[in-house]
N, C-alpha and C. Protein backbone atom coordinates (compact mmCIF):
# COMPACT_ATOMS: atom_id res chain seq x y z
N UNK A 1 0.84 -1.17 0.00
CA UNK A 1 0.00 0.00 0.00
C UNK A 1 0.89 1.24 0.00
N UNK A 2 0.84 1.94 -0.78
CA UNK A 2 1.42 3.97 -0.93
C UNK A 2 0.07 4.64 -0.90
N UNK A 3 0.46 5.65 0.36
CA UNK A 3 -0.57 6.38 0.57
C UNK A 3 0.07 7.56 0.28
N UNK A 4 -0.43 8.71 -0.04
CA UNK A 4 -0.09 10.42 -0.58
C UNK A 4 -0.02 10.84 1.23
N UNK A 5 1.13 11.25 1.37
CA UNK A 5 0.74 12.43 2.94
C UNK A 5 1.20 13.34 2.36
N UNK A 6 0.68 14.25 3.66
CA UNK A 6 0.65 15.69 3.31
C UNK A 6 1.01 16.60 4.81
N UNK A 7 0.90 17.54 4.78
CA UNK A 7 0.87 18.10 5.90
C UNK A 7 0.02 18.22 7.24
N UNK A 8 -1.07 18.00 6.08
CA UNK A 8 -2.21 17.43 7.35
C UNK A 8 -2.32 15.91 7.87
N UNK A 9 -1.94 15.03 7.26
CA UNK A 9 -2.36 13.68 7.32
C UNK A 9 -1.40 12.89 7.70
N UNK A 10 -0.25 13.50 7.74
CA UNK A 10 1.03 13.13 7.89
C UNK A 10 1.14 12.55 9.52
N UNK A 11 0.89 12.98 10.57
CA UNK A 11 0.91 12.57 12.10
C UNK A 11 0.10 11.71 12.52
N UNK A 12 -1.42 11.56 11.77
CA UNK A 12 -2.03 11.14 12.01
C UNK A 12 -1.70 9.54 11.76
N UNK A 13 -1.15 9.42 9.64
CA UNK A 13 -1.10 8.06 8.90
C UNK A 13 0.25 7.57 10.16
N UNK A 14 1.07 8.40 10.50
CA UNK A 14 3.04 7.85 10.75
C UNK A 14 2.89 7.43 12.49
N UNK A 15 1.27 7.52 13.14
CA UNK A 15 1.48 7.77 14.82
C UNK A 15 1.44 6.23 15.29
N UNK A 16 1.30 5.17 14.39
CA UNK A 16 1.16 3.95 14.79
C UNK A 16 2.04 2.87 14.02
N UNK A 17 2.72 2.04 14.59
CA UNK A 17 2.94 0.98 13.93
C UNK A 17 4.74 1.18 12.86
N UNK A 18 4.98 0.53 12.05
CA UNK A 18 6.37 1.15 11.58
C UNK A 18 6.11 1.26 10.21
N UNK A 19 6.60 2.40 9.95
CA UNK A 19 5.88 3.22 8.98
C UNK A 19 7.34 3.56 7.67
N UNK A 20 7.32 3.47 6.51
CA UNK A 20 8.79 3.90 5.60
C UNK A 20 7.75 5.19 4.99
N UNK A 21 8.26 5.54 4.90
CA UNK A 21 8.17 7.57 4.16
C UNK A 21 9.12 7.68 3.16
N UNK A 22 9.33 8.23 2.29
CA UNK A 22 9.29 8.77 1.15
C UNK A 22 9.49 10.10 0.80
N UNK A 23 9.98 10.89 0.86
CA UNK A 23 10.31 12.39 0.45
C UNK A 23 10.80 12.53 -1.08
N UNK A 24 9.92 12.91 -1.91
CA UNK A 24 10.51 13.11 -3.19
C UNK A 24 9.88 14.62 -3.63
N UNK A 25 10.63 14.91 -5.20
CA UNK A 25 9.72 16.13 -5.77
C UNK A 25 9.75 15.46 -6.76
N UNK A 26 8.79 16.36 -7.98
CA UNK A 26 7.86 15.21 -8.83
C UNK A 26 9.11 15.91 -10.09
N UNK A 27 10.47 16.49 -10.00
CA UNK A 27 11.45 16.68 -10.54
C UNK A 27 12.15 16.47 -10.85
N UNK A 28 12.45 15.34 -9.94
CA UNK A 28 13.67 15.18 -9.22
C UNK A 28 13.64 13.61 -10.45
N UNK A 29 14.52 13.09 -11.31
CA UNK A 29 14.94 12.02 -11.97
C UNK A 29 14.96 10.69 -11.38
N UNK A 30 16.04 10.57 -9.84
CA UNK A 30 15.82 9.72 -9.16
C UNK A 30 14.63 9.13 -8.49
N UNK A 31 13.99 10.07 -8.25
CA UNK A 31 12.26 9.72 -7.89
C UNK A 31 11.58 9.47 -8.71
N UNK A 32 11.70 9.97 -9.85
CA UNK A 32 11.17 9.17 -10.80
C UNK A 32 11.18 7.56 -11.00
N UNK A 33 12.20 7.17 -10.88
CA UNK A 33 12.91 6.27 -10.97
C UNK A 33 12.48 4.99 -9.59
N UNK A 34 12.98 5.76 -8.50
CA UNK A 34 12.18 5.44 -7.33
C UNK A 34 11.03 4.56 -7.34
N UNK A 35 10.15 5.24 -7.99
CA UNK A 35 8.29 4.92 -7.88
C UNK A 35 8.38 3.76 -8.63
N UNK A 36 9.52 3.63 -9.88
CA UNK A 36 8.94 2.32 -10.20
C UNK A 36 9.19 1.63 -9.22
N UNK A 37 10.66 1.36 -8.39
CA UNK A 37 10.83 0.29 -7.36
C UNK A 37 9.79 0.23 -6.20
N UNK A 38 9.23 1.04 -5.64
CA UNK A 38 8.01 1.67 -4.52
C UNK A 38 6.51 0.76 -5.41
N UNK A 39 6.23 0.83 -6.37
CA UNK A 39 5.27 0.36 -6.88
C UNK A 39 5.31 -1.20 -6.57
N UNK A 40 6.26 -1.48 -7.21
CA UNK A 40 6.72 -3.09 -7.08
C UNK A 40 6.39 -3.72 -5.86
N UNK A 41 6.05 -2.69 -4.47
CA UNK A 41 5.89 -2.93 -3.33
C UNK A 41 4.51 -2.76 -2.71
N UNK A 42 4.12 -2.08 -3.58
CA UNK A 42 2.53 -1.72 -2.72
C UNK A 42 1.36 -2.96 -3.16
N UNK A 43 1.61 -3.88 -3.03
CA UNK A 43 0.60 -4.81 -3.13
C UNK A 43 1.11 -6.36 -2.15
N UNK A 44 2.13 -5.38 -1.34
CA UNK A 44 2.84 -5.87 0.02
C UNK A 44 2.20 -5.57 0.86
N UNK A 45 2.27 -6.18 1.82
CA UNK A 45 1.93 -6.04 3.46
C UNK A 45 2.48 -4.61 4.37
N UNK A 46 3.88 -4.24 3.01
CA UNK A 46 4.83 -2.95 3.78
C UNK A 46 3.70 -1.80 3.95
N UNK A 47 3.58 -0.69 4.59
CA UNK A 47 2.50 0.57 4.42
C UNK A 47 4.01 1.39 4.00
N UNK A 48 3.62 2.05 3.04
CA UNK A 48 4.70 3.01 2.23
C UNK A 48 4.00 4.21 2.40
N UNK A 49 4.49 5.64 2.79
CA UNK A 49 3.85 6.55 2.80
C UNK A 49 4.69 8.00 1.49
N UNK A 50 4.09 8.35 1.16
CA UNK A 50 5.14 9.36 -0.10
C UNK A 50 4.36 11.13 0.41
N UNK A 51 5.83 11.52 0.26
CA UNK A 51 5.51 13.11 0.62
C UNK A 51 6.28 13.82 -0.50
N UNK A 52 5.36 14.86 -0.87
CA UNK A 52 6.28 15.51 -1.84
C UNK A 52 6.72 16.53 -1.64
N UNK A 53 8.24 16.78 -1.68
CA UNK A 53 8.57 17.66 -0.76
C UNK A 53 8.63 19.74 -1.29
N UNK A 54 7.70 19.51 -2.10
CA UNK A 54 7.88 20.83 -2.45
C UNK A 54 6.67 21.23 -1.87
N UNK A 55 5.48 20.26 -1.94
CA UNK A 55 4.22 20.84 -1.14
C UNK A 55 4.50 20.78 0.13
N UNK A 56 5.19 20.35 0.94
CA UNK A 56 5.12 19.83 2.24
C UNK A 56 6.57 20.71 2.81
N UNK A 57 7.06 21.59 3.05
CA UNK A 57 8.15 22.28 3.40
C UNK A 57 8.26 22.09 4.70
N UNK A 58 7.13 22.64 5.32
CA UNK A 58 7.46 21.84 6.93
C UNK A 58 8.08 20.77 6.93
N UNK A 59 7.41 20.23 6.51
CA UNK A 59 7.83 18.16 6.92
C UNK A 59 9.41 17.91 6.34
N UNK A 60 9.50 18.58 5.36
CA UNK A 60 10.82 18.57 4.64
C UNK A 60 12.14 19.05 5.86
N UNK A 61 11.74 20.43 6.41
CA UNK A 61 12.36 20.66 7.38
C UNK A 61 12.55 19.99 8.71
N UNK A 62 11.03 19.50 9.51
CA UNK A 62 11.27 18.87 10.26
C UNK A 62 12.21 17.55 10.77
N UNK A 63 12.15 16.95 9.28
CA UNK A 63 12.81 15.52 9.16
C UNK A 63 14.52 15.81 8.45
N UNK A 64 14.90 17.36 8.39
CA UNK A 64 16.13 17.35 8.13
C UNK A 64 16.26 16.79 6.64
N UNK A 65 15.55 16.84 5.98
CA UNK A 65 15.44 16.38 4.57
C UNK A 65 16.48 17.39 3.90
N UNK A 66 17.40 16.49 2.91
CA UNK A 66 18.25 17.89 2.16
C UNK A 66 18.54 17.32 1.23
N UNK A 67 18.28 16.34 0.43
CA UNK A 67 18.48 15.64 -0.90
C UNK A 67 16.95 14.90 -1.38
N UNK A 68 16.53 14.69 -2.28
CA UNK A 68 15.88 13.79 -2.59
C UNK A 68 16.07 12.28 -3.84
N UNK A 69 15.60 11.36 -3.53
CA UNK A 69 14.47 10.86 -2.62
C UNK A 69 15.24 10.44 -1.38
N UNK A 70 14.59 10.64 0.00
CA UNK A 70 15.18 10.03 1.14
C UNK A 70 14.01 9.52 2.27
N UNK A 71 14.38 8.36 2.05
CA UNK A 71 13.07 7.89 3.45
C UNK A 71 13.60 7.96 5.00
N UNK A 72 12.47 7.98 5.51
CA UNK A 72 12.65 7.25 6.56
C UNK A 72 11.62 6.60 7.05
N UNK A 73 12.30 6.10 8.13
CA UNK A 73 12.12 5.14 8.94
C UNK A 73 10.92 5.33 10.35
N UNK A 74 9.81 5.31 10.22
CA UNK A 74 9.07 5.57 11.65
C UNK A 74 8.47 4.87 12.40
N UNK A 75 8.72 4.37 13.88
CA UNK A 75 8.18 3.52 14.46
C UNK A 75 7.23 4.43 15.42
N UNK A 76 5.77 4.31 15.64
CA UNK A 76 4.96 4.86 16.46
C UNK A 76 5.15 6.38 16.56
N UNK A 77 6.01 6.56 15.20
CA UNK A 77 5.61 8.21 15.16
C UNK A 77 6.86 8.40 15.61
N UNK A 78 7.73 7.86 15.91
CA UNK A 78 9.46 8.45 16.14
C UNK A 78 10.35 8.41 15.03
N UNK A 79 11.12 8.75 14.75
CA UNK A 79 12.12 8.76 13.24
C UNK A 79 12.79 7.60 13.94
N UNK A 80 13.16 6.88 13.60
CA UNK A 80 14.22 5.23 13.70
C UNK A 80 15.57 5.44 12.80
N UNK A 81 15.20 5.49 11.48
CA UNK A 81 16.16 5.72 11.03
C UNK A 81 16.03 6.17 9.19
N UNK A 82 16.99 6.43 8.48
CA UNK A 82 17.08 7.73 7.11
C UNK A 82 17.76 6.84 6.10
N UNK A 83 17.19 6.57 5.05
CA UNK A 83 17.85 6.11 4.03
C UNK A 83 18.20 7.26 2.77
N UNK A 84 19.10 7.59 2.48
CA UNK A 84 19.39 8.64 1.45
C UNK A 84 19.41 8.20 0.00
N UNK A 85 18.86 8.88 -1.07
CA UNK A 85 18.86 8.61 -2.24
C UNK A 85 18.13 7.35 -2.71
N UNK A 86 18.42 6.96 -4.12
CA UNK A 86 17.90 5.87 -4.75
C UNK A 86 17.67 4.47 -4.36
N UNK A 87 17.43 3.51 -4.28
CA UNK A 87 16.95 2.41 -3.25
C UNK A 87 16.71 1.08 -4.86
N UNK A 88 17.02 0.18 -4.79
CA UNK A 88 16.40 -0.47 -5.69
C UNK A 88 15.09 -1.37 -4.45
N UNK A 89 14.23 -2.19 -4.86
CA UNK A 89 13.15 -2.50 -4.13
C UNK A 89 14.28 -4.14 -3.21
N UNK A 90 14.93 -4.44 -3.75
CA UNK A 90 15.78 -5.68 -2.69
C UNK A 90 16.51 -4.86 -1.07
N UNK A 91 17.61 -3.63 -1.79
CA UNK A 91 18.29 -3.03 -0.76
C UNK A 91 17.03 -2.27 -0.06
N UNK A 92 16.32 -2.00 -0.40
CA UNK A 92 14.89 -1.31 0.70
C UNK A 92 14.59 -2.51 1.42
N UNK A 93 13.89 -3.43 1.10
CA UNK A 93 13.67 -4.56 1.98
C UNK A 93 15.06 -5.08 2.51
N UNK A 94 16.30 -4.91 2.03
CA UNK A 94 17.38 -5.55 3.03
C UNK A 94 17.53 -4.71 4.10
N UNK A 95 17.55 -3.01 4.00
CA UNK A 95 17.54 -2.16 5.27
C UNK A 95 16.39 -2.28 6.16
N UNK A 96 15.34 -2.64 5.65
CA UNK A 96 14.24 -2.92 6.78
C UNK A 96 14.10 -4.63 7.60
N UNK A 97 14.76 -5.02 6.79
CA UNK A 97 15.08 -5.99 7.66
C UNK A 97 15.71 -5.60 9.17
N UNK A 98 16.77 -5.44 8.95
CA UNK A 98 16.74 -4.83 10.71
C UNK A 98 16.46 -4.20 11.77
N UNK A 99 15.25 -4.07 11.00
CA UNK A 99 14.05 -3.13 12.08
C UNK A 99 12.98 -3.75 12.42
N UNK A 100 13.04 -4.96 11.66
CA UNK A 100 12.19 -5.75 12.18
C UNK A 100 12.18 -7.00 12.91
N UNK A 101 14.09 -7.10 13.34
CA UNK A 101 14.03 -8.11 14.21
C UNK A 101 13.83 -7.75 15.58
């Protein structure tokens, strides 16, 4: 599942459970690129959340965002941990592997 957050919806979708986020702009080449591997995933069990970071500037700031695409990592609404840049869909599931032992 990829859900769209936003500024409003954003605390509400990230306050439970462990959550991967997504920071991209709809510009940016690598994100482009991105979504195909992110797609490949949403008919997984993972909850994927995508923010785009030109609408969302707060959130961009809050989370220290300064490149795109960069996820992170949220357990019950805390940052865990930041993956920077491009991701193929194996090394995304190999970094979340250790968050889920």
């Amino acid at each position: 599942m990829i859900e769209e957050l936003n500024e409003d919806n954003f605390e509400q979708e990230t306050k439970s459970g462990l959550k991967l986020v997504e920071f991209y702009t709809t510009w940016c080449m690598y994100c482009k690129n991105q979504r195909i591997e992110l797609e490949e995933l949403k008919d997984s069990q993972m909850w994927i959340g995508i923010v785009d970071g030109d609408e969302c500037p707060n959130l961009v700031a809050k989370y220290g965002i300064k490149g795109f695409p960069t996820f992170i990592l949220l357990k019950q609404g805390e940052k865990i941990a930041k993956f920077v840049g491009f991701h193929t869909k194996s090394q995304l599931l190999n970094k979340l592997m250790d968050y889920l032992k």
